[in-house]
Protein backbone atom coordinates (compact mmCIF):
# COMPACT_ATOMS: atom_id res chain seq x y z
CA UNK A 1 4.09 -11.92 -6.62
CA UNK A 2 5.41 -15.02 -5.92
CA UNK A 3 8.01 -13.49 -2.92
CA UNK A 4 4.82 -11.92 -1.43
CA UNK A 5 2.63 -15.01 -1.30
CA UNK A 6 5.89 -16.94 0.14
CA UNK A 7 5.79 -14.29 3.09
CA UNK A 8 2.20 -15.16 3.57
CA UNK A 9 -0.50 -13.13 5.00
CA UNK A 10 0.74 -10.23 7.54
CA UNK A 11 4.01 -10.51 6.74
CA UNK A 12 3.68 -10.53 2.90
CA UNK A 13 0.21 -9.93 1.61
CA UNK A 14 -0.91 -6.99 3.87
CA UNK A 15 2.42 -5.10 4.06
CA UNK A 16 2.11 -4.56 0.48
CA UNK A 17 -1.51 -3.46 1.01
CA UNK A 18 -0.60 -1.04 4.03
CA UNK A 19 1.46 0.75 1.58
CA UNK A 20 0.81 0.54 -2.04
CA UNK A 21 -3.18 1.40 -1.41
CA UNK A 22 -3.20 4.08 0.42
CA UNK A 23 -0.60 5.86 -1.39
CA UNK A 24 -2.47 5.10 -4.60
CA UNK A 25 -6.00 6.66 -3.52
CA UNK A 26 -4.34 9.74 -2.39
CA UNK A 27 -2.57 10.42 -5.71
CA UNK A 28 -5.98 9.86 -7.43
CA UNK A 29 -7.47 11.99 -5.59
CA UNK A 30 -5.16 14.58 -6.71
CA UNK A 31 -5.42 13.92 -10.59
CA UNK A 32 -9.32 13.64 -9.90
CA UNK A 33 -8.70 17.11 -8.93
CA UNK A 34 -6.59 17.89 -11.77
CA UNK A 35 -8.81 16.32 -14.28
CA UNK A 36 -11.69 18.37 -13.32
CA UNK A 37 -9.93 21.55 -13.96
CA UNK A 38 -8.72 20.46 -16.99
CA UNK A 39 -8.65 22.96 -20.47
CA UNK A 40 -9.50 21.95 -23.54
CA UNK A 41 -6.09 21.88 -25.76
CA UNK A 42 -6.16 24.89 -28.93
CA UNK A 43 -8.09 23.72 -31.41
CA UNK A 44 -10.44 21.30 -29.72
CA UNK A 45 -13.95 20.56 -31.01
CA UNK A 46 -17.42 21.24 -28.97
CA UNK A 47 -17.41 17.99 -27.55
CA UNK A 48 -13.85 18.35 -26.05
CA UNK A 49 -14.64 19.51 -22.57
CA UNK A 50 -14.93 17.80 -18.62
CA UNK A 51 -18.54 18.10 -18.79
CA UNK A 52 -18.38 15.99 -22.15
CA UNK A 53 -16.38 13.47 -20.57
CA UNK A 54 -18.56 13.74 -17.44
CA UNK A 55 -21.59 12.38 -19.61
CA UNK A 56 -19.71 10.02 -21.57
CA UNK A 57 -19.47 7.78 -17.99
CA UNK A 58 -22.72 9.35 -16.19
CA UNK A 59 -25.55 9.38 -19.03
CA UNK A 60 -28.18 6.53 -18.84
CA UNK A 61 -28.61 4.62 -21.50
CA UNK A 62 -32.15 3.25 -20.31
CA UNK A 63 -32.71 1.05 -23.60
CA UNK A 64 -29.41 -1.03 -23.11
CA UNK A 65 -31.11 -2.29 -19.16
CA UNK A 66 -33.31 -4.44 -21.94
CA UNK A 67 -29.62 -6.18 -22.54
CA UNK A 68 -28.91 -9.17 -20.17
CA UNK A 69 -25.54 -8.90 -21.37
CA UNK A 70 -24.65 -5.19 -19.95
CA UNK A 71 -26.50 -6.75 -16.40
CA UNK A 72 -23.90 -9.76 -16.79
CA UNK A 73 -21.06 -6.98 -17.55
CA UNK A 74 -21.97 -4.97 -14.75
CA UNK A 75 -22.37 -7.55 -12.20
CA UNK A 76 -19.22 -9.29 -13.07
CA UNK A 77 -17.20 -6.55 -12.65
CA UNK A 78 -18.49 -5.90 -9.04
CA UNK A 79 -17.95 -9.39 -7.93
CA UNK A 80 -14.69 -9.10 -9.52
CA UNK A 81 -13.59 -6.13 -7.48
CA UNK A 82 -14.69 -6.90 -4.14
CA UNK A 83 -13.55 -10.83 -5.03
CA UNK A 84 -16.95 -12.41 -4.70
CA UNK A 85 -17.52 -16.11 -6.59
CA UNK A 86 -13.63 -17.24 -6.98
CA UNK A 87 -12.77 -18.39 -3.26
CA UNK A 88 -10.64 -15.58 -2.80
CA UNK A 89 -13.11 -13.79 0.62
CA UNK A 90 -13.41 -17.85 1.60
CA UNK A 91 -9.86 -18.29 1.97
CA UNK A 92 -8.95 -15.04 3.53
CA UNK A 93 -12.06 -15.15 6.35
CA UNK A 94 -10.44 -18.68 7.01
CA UNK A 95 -7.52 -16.79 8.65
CA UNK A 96 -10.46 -14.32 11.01
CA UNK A 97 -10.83 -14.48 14.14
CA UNK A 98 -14.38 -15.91 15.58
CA UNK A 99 -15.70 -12.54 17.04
CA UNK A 100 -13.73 -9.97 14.23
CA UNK A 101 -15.85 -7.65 13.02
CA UNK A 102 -17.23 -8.83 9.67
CA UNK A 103 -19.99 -6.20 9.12
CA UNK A 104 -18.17 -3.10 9.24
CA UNK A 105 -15.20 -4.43 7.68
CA UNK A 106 -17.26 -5.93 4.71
CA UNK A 107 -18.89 -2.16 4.99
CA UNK A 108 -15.42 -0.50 4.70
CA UNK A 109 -14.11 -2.77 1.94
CA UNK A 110 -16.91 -2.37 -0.40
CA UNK A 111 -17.45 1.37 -0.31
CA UNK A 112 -14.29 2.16 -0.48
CA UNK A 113 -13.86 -0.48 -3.52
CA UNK A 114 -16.83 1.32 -5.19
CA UNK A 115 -15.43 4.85 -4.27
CA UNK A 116 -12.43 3.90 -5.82
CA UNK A 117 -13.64 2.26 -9.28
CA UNK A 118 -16.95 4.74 -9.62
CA UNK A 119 -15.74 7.81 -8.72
CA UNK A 120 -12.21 7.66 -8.89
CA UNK A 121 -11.69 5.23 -11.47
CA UNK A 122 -14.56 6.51 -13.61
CA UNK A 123 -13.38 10.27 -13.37
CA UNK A 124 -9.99 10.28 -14.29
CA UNK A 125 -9.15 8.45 -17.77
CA UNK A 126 -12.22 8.81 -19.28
CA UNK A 127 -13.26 11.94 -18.61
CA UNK A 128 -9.72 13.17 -19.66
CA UNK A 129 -9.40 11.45 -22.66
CA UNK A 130 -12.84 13.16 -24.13
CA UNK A 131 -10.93 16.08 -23.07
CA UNK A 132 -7.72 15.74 -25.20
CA UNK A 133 -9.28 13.28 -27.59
CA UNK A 134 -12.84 13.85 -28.07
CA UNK A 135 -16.50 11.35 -27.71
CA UNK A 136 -15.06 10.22 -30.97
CA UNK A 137 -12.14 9.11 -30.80
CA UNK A 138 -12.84 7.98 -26.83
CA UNK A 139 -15.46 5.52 -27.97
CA UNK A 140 -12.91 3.72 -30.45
CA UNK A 141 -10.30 3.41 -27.92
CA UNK A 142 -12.55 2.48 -25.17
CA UNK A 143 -12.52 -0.94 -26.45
CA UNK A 144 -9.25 -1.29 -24.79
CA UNK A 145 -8.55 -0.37 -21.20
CA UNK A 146 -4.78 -0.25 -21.54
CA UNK A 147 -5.41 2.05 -24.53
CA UNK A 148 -7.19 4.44 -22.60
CA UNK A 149 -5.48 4.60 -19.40
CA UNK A 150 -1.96 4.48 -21.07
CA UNK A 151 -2.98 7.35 -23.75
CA UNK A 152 -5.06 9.45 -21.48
CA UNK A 153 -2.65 9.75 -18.24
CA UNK A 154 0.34 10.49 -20.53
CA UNK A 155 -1.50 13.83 -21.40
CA UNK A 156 -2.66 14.40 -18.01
CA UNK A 157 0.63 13.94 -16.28
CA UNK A 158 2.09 16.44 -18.89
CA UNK A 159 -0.32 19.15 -17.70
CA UNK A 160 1.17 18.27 -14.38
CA UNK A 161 3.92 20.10 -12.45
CA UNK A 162 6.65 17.72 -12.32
CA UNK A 163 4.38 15.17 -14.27
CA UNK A 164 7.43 12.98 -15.21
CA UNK A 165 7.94 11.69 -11.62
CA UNK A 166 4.16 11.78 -10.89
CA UNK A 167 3.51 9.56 -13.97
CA UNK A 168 6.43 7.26 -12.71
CA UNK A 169 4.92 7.01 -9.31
CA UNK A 170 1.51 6.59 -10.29
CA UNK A 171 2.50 3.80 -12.73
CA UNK A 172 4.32 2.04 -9.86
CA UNK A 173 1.28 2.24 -7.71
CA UNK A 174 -0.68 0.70 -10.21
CA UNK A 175 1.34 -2.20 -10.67
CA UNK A 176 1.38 -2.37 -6.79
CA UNK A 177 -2.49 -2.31 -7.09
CA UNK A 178 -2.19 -5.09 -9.75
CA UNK A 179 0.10 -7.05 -7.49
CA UNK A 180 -2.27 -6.84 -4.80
CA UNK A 181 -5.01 -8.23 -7.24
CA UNK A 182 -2.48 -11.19 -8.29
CA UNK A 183 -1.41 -11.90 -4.90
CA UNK A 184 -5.64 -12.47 -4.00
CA UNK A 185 -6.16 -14.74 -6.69
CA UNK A 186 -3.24 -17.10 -6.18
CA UNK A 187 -3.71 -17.29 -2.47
CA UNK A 188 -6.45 -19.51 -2.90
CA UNK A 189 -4.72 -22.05 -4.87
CA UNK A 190 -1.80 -21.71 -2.81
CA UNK A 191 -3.95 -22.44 0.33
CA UNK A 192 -5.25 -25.62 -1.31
CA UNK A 193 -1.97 -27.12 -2.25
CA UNK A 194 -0.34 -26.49 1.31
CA UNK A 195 -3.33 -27.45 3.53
CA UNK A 196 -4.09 -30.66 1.12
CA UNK A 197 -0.95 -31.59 0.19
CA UNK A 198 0.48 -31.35 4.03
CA UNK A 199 3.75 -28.94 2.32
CA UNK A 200 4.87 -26.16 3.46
CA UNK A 201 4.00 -22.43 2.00
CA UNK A 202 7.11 -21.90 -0.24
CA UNK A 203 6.82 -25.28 -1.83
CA UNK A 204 2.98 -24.84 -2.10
CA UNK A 205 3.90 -20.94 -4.01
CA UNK A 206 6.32 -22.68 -5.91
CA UNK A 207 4.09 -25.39 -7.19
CA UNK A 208 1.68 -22.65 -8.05
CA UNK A 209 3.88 -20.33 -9.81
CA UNK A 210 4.98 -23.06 -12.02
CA UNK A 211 1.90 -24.09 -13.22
CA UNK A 212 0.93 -20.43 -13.93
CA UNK A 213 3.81 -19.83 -16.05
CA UNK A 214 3.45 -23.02 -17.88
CA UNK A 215 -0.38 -22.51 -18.04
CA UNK A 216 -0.28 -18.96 -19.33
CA UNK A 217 2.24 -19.79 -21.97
CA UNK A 218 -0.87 -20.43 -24.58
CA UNK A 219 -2.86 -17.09 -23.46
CA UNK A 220 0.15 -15.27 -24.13
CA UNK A 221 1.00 -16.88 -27.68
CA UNK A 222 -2.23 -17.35 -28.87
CA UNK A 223 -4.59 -14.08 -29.74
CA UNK A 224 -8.24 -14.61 -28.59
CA UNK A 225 -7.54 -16.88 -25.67
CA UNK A 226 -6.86 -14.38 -22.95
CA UNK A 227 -10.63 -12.36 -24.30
CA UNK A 228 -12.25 -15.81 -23.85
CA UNK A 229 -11.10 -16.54 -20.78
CA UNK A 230 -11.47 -13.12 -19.24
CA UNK A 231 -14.78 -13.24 -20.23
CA UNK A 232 -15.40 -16.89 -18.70
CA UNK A 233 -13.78 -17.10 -16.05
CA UNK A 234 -14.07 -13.31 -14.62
CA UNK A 235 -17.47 -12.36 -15.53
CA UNK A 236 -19.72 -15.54 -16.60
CA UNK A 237 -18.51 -17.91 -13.91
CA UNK A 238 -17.94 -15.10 -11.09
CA UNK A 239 -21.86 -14.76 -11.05
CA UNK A 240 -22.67 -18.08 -11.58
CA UNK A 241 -20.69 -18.94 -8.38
CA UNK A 242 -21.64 -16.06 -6.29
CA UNK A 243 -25.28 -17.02 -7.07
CA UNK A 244 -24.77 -20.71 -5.72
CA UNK A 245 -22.27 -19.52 -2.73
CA UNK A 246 -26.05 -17.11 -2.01
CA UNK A 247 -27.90 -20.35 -2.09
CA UNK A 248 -25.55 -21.90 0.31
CA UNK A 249 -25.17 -19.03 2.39
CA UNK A 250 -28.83 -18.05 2.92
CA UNK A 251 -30.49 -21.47 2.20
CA UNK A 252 -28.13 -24.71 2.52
CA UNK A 253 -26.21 -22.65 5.53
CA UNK A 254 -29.14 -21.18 6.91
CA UNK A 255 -29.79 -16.96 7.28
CA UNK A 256 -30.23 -17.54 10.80
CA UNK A 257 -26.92 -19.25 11.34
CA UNK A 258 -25.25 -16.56 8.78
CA UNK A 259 -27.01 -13.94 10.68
CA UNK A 260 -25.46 -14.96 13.86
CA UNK A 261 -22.28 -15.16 11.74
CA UNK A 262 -22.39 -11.32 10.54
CA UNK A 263 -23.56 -9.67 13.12
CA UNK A 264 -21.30 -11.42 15.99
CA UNK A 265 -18.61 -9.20 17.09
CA UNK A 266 -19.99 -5.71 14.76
CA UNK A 267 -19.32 -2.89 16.26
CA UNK A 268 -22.40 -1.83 13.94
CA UNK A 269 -26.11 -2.38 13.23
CA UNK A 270 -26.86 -4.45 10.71
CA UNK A 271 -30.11 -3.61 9.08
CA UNK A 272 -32.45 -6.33 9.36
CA UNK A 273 -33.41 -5.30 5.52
CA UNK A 274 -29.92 -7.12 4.95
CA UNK A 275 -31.42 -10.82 6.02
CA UNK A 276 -34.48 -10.50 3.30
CA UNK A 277 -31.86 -9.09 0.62
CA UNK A 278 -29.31 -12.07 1.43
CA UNK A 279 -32.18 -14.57 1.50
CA UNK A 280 -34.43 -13.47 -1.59
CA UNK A 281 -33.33 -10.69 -3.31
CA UNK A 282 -30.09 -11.20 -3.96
CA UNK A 283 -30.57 -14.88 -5.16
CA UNK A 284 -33.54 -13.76 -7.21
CA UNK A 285 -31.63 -10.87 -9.54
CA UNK A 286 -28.20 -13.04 -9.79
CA UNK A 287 -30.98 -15.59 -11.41
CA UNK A 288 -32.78 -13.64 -13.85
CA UNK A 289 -29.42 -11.97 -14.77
CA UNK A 290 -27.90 -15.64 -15.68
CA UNK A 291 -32.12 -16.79 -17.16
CA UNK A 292 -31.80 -13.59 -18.98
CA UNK A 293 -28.23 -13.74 -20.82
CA UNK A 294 -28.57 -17.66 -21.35
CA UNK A 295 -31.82 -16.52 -23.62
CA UNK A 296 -30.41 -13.85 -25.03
CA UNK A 297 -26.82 -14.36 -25.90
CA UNK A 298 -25.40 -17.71 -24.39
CA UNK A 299 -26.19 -19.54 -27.80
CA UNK A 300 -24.32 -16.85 -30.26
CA UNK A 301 -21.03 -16.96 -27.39
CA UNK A 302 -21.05 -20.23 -27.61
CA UNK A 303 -21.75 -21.50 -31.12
CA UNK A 304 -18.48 -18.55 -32.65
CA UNK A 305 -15.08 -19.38 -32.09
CA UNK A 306 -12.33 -20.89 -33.75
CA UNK A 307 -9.71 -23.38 -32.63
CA UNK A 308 -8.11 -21.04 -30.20
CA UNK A 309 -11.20 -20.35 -28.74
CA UNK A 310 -12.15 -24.20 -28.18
CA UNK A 311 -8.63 -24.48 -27.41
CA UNK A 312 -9.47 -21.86 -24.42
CA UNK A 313 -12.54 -23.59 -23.56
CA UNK A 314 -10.87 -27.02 -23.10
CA UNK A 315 -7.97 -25.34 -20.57
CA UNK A 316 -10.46 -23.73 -18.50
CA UNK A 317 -12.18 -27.21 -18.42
CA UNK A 318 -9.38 -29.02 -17.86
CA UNK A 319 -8.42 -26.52 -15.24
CA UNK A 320 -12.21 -26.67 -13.15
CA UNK A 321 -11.56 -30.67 -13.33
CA UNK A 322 -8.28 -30.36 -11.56
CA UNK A 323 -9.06 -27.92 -9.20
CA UNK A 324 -11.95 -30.10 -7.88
CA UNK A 325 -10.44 -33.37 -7.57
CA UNK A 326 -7.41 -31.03 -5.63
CA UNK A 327 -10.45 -29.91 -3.71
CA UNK A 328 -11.88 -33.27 -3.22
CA UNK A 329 -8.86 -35.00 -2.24
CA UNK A 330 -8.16 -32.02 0.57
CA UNK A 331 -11.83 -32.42 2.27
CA UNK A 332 -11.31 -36.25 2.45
CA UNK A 333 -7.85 -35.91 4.24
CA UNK A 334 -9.29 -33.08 6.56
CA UNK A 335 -12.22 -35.59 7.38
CA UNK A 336 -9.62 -38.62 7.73
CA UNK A 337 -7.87 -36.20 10.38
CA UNK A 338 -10.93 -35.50 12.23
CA UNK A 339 -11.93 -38.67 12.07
């Protein structure tokens, strides 16, 4: 990760995309394929079958849209994937052109996100492992997504010709994808130490990498701490900040001066249904989704815990304290400069 973000952005960052995505939709595609033809193994019980697994992803559930906490789940993980509320789309727009196309290739990147964790993502392990394993036994190990994916592709890639070297591949792909996903959320930090700090990009990735590994020395050694900060930091706090950066956007920035913003350069029309979604709606349900869970649930999260998870509390803390004074520190110098 580290040798990518030191190449910095064309030469490092999107090489690895070019190759690693594309190559890694296309062989989903083909075990989406597979997966859907799938047979039952001898033996298997009634609820053993693609259409099973189908319904274990696709069946509402309309008395869980009661729970704030499944709209917080839900939400998180979409700003998550398309890298909304963690600086990671600021810092990456800083290095776009004024008159690039922004609407189609927000368009492009967030369909084909969704394609690829809906359908794709959604198909494939799940729907095979109700296949091999049953609702049952799907539901237990659904808890953990490295339980799933690992258990459930090792079956599929055996009913695969050649599976061996397809499993190998797709495994590499994956930790390509995961690379990409690493590389995204350093580059922010990275960005702040070398533009604030006036050092150059391998000294800023090198300052960076060594407070990650020092930093995730704890998560890794202590169980519980890398739950509570997934949780925090990737789903509570992504919506909290995507629902200020909305209020900034549409109301601090102004939606006429964002408007100009998005639609300068698009080699599409924008809806103007976008500007009353940007300006109202989207504020409004990011709102009632963090109203709703801090009524519901934020005073059972936060009153359990033990030590570890205080202990995970504090470092995130800690961590949002630095971060801003880094911040702080590298708008005063850019304002001394202008100045």
């Amino acid at each position: 990760m580290l040798l990518v973000l030191a190449g910095g952005i064309s030469r490092g960052i999107e090489r690895l995309a070019k190759v690693a995505l594309p190559a890694l939709f296309a062989l989903a595609v083909v075990l989406v394929i597979r997966v859907l033809t799938l047979d039952a193994p001898p033996g298997a019980g009634p609820d053993q079958s693609v259409a099973a697994g189908l319904g274990f992803v696709w069946n509402p559930r309309f008395e869980e849209l009661a729970n704030a906490k499944v709209w917080l789940a839900a939400a998180g993980q979409v700003f998550f994937t398309i890298s909304v509320g963690w600086g990671i789309i600021h810092t990456y727009t800083s290095y776009v052109r004024p008159d690039d196309d922004i609407a189609l290739t927000g368009l492009s990147m967030a369909s084909l996100n969704e394609f690829a964790e809906v359908v794709l993502g959604g198909t494939i392990a799940i729907t095979a492992a109700v296949v091999f394993f049953g609702v049952t036994a799907t539901q237990e190990i659904a808890t953990s997504t490295f339980d799933l994916g690992f258990n459930s592709m090792a079956v599929i890639f055996q009913e695969l010709p050649l599976g061996n070297a397809i499993g190998a591949l797709w495994f590499l792909l994956l930790f390509f994808a995961g690379l990409t996903s690493a590389v995204a959320i350093t580059q922010p930090m990275v960005a702040l130490i070398q533009e604030g700090f006036s050092l150059t990009r391998r000294r800023a990735v090198a300052i960076t990498g060594l407070a990650l590994f020092v930093l995730s020395q704890p998560v890794l050694l202590l169980q519980g701490m890398l739950d509570e900060i997934d949780f925090w930091a990737g789903t509570f706090c992504l919506l909290l900040f995507g629902f200020v950066e909305v209020l900034i956007f549409a109301w601090a920035f102004g939606m006429e001066r964002g408007w100009e913003e998005i639609t300068r350069g698009a080699s599409i029309r924008v809806p103007t249904l976008v500007r009353t979604l940007l300006r109202w709606v989207t504020p409004v349900f990011l709102g009632l989704i963090l109203l709703g869970f801090s009524i519901q649930s934020l005073p059972s999260v936060i009153g359990t815990g033990g030590t570890t998870i205080w202990l995970a509390r504090g470092l995130m803390v800690a961590l949002f304290v630095a971060i801003a004074a880094m911040a702080r520190h590298a708008l005063r110098r850019g304002a001394g400069e202008v100045s």
